[in-house]
C-alpha atoms as a PDB file:
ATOM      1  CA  UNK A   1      71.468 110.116 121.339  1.00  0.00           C
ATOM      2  CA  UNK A   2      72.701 110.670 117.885  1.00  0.00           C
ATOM      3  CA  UNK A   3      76.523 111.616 117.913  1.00  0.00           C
ATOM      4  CA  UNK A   4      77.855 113.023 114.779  1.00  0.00           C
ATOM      5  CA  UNK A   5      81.341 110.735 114.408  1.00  0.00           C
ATOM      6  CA  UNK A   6      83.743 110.893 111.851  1.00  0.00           C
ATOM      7  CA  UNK A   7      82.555 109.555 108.856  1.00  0.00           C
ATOM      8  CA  UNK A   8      84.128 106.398 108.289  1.00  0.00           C
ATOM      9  CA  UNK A   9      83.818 105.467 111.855  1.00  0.00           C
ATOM     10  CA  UNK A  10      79.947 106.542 111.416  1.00  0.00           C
ATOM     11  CA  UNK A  11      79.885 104.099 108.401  1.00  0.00           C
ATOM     12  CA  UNK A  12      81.646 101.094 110.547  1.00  0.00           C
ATOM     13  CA  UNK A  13      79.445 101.530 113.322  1.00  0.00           C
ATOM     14  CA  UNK A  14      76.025 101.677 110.721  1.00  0.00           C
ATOM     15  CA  UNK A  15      77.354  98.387 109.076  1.00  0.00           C
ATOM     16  CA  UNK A  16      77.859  96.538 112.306  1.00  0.00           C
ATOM     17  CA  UNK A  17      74.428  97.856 113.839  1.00  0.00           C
ATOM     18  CA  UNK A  18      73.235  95.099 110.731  1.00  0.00           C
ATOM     19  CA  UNK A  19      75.660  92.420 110.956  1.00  0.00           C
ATOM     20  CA  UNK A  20      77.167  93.839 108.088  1.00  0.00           C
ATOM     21  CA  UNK A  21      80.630  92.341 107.863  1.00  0.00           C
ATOM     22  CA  UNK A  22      81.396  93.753 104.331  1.00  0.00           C
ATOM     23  CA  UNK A  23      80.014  97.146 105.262  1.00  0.00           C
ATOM     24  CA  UNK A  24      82.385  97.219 108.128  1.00  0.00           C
ATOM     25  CA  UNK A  25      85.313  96.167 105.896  1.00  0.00           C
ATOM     26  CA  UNK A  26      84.778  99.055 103.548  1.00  0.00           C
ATOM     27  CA  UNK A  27      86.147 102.233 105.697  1.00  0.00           C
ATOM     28  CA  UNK A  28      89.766 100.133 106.763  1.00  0.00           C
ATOM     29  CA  UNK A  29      92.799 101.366 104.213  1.00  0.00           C
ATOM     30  CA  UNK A  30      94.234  98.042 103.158  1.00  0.00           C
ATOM     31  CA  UNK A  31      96.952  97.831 105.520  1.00  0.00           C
ATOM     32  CA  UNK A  32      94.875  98.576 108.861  1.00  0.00           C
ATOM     33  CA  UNK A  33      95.959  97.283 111.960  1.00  0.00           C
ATOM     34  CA  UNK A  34      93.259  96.023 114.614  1.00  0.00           C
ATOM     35  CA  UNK A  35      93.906  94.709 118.241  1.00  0.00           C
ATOM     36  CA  UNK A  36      91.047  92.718 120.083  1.00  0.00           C
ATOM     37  CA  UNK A  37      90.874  90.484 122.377  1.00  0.00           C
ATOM     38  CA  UNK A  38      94.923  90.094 123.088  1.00  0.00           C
ATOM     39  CA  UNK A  39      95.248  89.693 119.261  1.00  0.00           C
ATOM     40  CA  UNK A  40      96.591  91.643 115.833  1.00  0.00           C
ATOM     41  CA  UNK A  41      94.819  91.792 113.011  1.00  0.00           C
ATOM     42  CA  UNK A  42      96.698  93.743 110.045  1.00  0.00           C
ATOM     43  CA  UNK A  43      94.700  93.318 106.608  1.00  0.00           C
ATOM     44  CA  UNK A  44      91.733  92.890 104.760  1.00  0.00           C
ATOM     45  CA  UNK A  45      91.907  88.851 105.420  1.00  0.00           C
ATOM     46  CA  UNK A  46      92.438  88.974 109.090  1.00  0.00           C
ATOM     47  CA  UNK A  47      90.590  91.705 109.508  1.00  0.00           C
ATOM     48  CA  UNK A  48      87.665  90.414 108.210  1.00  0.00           C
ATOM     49  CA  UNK A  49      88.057  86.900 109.816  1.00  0.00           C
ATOM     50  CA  UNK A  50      88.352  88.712 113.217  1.00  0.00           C
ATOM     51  CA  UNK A  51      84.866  90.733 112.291  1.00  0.00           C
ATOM     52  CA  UNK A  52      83.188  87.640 111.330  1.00  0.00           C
ATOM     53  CA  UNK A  53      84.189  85.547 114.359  1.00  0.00           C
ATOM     54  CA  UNK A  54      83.367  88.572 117.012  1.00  0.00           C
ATOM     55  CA  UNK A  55      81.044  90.386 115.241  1.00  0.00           C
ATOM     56  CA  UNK A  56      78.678  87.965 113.452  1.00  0.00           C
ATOM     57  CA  UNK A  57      78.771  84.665 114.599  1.00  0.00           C
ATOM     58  CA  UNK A  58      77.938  86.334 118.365  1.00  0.00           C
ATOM     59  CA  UNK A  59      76.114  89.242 116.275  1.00  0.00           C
ATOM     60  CA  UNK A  60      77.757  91.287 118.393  1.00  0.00           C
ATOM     61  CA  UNK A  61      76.561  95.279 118.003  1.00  0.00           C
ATOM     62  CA  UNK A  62      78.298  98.290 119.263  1.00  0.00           C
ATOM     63  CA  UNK A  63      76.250 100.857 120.469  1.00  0.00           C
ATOM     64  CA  UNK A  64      78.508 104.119 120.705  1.00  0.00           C
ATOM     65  CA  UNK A  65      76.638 106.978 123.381  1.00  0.00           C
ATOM     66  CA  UNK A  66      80.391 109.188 123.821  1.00  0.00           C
ATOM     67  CA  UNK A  67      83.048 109.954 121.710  1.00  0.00           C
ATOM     68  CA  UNK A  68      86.367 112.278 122.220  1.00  0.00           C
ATOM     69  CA  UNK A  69      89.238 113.261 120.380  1.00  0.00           C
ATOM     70  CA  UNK A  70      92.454 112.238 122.565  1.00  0.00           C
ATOM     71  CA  UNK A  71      96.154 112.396 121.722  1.00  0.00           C
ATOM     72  CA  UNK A  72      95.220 112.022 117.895  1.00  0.00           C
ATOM     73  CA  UNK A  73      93.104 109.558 118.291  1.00  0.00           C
ATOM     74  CA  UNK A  74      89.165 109.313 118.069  1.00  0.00           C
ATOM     75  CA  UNK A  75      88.040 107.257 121.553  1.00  0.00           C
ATOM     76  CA  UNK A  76      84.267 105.555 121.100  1.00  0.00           C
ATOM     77  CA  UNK A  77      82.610 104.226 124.032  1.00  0.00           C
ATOM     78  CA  UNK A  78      79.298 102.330 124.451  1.00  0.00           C
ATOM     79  CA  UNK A  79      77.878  98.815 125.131  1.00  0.00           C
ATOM     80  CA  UNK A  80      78.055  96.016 123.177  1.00  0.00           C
ATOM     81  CA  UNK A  81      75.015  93.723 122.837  1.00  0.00           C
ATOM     82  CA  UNK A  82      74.967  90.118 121.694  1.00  0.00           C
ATOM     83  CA  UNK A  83      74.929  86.234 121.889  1.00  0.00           C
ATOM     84  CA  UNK A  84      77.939  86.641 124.105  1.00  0.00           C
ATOM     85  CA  UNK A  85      78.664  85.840 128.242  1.00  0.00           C
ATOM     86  CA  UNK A  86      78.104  88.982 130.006  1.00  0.00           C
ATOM     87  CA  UNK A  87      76.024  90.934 127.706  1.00  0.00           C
ATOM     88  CA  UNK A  88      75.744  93.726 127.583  1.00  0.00           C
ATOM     89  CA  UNK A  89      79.449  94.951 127.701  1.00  0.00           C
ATOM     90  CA  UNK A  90      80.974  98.518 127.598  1.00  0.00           C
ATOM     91  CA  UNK A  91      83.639  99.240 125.350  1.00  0.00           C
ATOM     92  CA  UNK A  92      85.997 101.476 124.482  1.00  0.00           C
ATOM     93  CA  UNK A  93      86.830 101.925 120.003  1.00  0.00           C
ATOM     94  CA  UNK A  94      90.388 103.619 119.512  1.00  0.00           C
ATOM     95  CA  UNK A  95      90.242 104.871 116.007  1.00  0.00           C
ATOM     96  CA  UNK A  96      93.470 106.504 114.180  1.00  0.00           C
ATOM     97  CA  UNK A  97      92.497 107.842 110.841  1.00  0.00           C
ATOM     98  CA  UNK A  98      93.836 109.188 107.695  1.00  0.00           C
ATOM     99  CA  UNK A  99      91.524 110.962 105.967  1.00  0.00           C
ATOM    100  CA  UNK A 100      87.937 108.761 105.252  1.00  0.00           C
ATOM    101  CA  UNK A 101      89.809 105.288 105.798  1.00  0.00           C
ATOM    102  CA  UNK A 102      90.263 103.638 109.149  1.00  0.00           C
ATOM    103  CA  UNK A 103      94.440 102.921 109.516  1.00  0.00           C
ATOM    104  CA  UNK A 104      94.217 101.113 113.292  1.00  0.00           C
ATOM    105  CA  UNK A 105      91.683  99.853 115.916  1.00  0.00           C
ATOM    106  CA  UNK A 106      92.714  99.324 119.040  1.00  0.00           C
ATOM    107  CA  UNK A 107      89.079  97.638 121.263  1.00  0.00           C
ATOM    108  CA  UNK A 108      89.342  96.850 124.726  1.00  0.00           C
ATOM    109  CA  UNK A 109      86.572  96.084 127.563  1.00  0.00           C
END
């Protein structure tokens, strides 16, 4: 199923379907916020340290197959596949946008 998301969400997902760390980095504004895994990640720096650990060293890849607007929010859900206990794992993406950049990510399980 091809789901026509917002486009910087569609770019985040296409750069993390290949591992692509920097690609993923590209749609956050510089002072996004990003909650996984019980912890905050506000910035470029952590931000990208967070993506590295969860997303490449397990090469972790989210496959979205819904997505909904909800109290000003876009919601993303799908399974994540990787080098990770319990693979494959559904998750659900909160997205808050401003315009083409990503402001916050909220991920839980």
């Amino acid at each position: 199923m091809s789901l026509e998301l917002p486009s910087p969400i569609s770019a985040y997902v296409e750069a993390n379907a290949r591992l692509d760390v920097d690609g993923m980095m590209r749609p956050f504004a510089a002072d996004a916020v990003v909650l996984d895994d019980g912890g905050r990640f506000e910035g470029h720096a952590e931000i990208r340290g967070m993506l590295e650990h969860a997303a490449a060293a397990y090469k972790a890849v989210f496959t979205p197959d819904t997505f909904r607007h909800e109290q000003g929010q876009v919601v993303v859900e799908g399974p994540a596949h990787g080098d990770f206990k319990g693979s494959p794992i559904r998750f659900t993406y909160r997205f808050d946008l401003d315009g083409d950049v990503i402001k916050a990510l909220e991920i839980t399980a």
